[in-house]
C-alpha atoms as a PDB file:
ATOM      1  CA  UNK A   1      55.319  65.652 126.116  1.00  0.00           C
ATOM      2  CA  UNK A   2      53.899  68.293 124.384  1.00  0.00           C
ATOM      3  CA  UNK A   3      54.586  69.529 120.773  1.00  0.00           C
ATOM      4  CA  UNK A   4      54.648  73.125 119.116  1.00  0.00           C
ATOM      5  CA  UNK A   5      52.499  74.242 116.051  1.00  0.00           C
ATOM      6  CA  UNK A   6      55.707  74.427 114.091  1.00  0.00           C
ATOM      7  CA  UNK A   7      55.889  69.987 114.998  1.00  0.00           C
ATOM      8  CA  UNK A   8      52.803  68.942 114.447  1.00  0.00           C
ATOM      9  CA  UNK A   9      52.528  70.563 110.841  1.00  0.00           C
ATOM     10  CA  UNK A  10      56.101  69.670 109.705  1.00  0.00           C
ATOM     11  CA  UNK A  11      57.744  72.883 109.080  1.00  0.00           C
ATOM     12  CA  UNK A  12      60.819  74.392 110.063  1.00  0.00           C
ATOM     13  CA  UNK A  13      61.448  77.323 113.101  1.00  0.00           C
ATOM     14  CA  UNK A  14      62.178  79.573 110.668  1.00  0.00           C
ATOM     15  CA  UNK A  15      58.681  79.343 108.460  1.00  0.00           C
ATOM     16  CA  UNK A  16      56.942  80.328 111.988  1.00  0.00           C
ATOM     17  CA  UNK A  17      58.368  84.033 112.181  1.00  0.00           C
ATOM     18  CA  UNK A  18      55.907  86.625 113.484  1.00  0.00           C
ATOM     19  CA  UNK A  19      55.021  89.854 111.335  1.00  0.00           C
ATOM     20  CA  UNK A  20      57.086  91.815 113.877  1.00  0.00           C
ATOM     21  CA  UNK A  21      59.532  89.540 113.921  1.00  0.00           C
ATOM     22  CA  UNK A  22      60.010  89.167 110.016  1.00  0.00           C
ATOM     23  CA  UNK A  23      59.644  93.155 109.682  1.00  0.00           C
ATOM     24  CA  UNK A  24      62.741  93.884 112.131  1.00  0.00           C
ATOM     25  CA  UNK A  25      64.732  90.846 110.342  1.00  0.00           C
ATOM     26  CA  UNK A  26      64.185  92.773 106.615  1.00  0.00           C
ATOM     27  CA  UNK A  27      65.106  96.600 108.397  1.00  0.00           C
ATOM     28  CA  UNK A  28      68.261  95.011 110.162  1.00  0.00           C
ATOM     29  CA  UNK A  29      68.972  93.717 106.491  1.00  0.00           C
ATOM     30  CA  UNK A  30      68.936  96.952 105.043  1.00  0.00           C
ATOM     31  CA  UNK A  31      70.812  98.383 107.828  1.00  0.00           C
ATOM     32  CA  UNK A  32      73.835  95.757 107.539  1.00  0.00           C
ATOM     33  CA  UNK A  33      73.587  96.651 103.936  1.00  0.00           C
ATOM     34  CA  UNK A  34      73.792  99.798 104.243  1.00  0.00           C
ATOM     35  CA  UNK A  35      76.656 100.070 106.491  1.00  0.00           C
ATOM     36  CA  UNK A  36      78.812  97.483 104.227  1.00  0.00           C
ATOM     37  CA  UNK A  37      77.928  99.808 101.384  1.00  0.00           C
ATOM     38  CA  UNK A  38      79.188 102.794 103.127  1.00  0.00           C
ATOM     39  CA  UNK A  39      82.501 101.017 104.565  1.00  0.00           C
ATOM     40  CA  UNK A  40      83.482  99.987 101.295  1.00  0.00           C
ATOM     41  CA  UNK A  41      83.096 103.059  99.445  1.00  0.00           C
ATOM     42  CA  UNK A  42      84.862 105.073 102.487  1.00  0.00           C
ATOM     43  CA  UNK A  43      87.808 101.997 102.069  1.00  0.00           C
ATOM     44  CA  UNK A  44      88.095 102.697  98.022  1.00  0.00           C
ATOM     45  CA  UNK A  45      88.319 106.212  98.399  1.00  0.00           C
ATOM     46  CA  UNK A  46      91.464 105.902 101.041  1.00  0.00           C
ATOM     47  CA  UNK A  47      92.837 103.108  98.716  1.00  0.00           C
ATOM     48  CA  UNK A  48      92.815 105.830  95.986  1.00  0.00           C
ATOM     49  CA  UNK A  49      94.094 108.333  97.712  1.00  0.00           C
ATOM     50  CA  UNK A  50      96.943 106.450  98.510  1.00  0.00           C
ATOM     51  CA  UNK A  51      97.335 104.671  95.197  1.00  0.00           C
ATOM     52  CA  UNK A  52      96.998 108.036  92.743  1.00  0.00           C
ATOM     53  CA  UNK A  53     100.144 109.540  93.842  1.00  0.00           C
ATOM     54  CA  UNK A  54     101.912 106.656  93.294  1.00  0.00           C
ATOM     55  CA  UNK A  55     100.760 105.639  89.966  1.00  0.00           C
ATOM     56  CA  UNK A  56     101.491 109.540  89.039  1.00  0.00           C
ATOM     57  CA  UNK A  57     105.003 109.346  90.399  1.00  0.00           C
ATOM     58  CA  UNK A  58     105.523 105.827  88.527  1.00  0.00           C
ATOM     59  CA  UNK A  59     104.207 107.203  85.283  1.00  0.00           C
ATOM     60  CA  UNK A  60     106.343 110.688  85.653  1.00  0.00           C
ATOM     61  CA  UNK A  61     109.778 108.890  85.757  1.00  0.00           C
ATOM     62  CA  UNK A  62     108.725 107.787  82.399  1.00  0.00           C
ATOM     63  CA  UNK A  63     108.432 111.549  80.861  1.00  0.00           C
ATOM     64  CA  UNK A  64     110.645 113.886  80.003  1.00  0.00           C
ATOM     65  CA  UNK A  65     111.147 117.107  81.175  1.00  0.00           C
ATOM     66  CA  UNK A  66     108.571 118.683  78.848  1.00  0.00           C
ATOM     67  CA  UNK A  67     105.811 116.363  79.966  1.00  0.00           C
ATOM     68  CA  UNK A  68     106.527 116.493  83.306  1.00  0.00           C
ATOM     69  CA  UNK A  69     105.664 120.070  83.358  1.00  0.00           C
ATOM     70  CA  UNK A  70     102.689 120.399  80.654  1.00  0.00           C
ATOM     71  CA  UNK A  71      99.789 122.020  81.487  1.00  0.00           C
ATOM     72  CA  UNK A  72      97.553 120.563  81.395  1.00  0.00           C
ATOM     73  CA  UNK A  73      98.848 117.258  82.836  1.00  0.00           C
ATOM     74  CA  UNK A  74      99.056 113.897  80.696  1.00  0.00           C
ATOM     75  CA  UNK A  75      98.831 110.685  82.077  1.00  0.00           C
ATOM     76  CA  UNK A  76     101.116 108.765  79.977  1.00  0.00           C
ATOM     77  CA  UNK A  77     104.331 109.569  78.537  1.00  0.00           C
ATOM     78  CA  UNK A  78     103.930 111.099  74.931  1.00  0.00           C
ATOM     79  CA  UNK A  79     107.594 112.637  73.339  1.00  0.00           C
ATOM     80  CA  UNK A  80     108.892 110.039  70.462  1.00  0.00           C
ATOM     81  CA  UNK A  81     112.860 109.831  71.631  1.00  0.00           C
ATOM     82  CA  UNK A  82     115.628 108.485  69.133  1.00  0.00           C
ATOM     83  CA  UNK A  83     118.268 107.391  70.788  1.00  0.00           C
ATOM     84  CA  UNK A  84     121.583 106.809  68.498  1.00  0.00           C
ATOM     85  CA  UNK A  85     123.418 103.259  69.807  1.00  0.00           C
ATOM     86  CA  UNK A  86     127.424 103.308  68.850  1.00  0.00           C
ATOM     87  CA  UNK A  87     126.908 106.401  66.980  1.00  0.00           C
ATOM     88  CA  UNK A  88     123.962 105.427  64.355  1.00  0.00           C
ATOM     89  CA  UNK A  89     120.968 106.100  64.220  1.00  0.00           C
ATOM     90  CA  UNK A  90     117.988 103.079  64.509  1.00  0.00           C
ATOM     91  CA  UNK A  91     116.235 102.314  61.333  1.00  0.00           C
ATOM     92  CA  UNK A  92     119.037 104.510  59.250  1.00  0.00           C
ATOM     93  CA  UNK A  93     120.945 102.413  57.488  1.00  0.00           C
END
Protein backbone atom coordinates (compact mmCIF):
# COMPACT_ATOMS: atom_id res chain seq x y z
CA UNK A 1 0.00 0.00 0.00
CA UNK A 2 1.48 3.09 -0.51
CA UNK A 3 1.48 6.23 1.78
CA UNK A 4 1.40 10.11 1.03
CA UNK A 5 4.05 12.71 2.26
CA UNK A 6 1.36 14.14 4.47
CA UNK A 7 1.46 10.01 6.35
CA UNK A 8 4.68 9.35 6.63
CA UNK A 9 5.58 12.76 8.45
CA UNK A 10 2.47 12.85 10.72
CA UNK A 11 0.67 15.89 9.77
CA UNK A 12 -2.69 16.68 8.89
CA UNK A 13 -4.30 17.32 4.98
CA UNK A 14 -4.71 20.59 5.77
CA UNK A 15 -0.80 21.54 6.78
CA UNK A 16 -0.01 20.21 3.03
CA UNK A 17 -1.83 23.17 1.10
CA UNK A 18 -0.02 24.41 -2.00
CA UNK A 19 0.97 28.24 -2.39
CA UNK A 20 -1.81 28.45 -5.00
CA UNK A 21 -3.94 26.68 -3.13
CA UNK A 22 -3.50 28.67 0.26
CA UNK A 23 -3.50 32.09 -1.86
CA UNK A 24 -7.12 31.39 -3.44
CA UNK A 25 -8.32 30.05 0.19
CA UNK A 26 -7.17 33.76 1.87
CA UNK A 27 -8.87 35.87 -1.50
CA UNK A 28 -12.15 33.69 -1.20
CA UNK A 29 -11.88 34.80 2.59
CA UNK A 30 -11.88 38.27 1.86
CA UNK A 31 -14.47 37.89 -0.68
CA UNK A 32 -17.05 36.06 1.79
CA UNK A 33 -16.10 38.87 4.03
CA UNK A 34 -16.71 41.26 2.04
CA UNK A 35 -20.01 40.30 0.82
CA UNK A 36 -21.32 39.61 4.60
CA UNK A 37 -20.08 43.11 5.28
CA UNK A 38 -22.01 44.58 2.51
CA UNK A 39 -25.35 42.44 3.21
CA UNK A 40 -25.46 43.55 6.60
CA UNK A 41 -25.01 47.10 6.19
CA UNK A 42 -27.61 47.05 3.08
CA UNK A 43 -30.04 44.92 5.89
CA UNK A 44 -29.49 47.85 8.73
CA UNK A 45 -30.17 50.50 6.47
CA UNK A 46 -33.78 48.85 5.35
CA UNK A 47 -34.29 47.99 9.11
CA UNK A 48 -33.95 51.79 9.67
CA UNK A 49 -35.84 52.87 7.20
CA UNK A 50 -38.58 51.00 8.35
CA UNK A 51 -38.03 51.50 12.06
CA UNK A 52 -37.52 55.65 11.97
CA UNK A 53 -40.97 56.36 11.01
CA UNK A 54 -42.25 54.42 13.53
CA UNK A 55 -40.29 55.48 16.43
CA UNK A 56 -41.21 59.22 15.10
CA UNK A 57 -44.89 58.42 15.00
CA UNK A 58 -44.60 56.68 18.61
CA UNK A 59 -42.75 59.62 20.04
CA UNK A 60 -45.28 62.33 18.27
CA UNK A 61 -48.44 60.96 20.06
CA UNK A 62 -46.55 61.97 23.06
CA UNK A 63 -46.33 65.91 22.03
CA UNK A 64 -48.53 68.40 21.91
CA UNK A 65 -49.63 70.36 19.26
CA UNK A 66 -46.78 72.88 19.55
CA UNK A 67 -44.11 70.23 19.34
CA UNK A 68 -45.56 68.42 16.82
CA UNK A 69 -45.12 71.26 14.52
CA UNK A 70 -41.67 72.97 15.72
CA UNK A 71 -39.22 73.67 13.43
CA UNK A 72 -36.88 72.45 13.80
CA UNK A 73 -38.10 68.98 14.88
CA UNK A 74 -37.46 67.50 18.53
CA UNK A 75 -37.20 64.08 19.24
CA UNK A 76 -38.74 63.84 22.54
CA UNK A 77 -41.62 65.47 23.99
CA UNK A 78 -40.59 68.80 25.83
CA UNK A 79 -43.96 71.13 27.09
CA UNK A 80 -44.29 70.75 31.15
CA UNK A 81 -48.37 70.08 31.32
CA UNK A 82 -50.35 70.56 34.72
CA UNK A 83 -53.16 68.82 34.70
CA UNK A 84 -55.80 69.82 37.63
CA UNK A 85 -57.49 66.26 39.09
CA UNK A 86 -61.16 67.03 40.79
CA UNK A 87 -60.58 70.60 40.35
CA UNK A 88 -57.03 71.21 42.24
CA UNK A 89 -54.18 71.71 41.23
CA UNK A 90 -51.03 68.96 42.01
CA UNK A 91 -48.54 70.11 44.51
CA UNK A 92 -51.02 73.22 45.56
CA UNK A 93 -52.25 72.63 48.61
Amino acid sequence: MKQTIASQHNITPAQVIPGKAHARSQKWRLVHLFQTLVSHVLIITIGAFFVVPFLWMLLTAFKSDQDVFRSPPRWLPYDNVRVAVSGTHPGLT
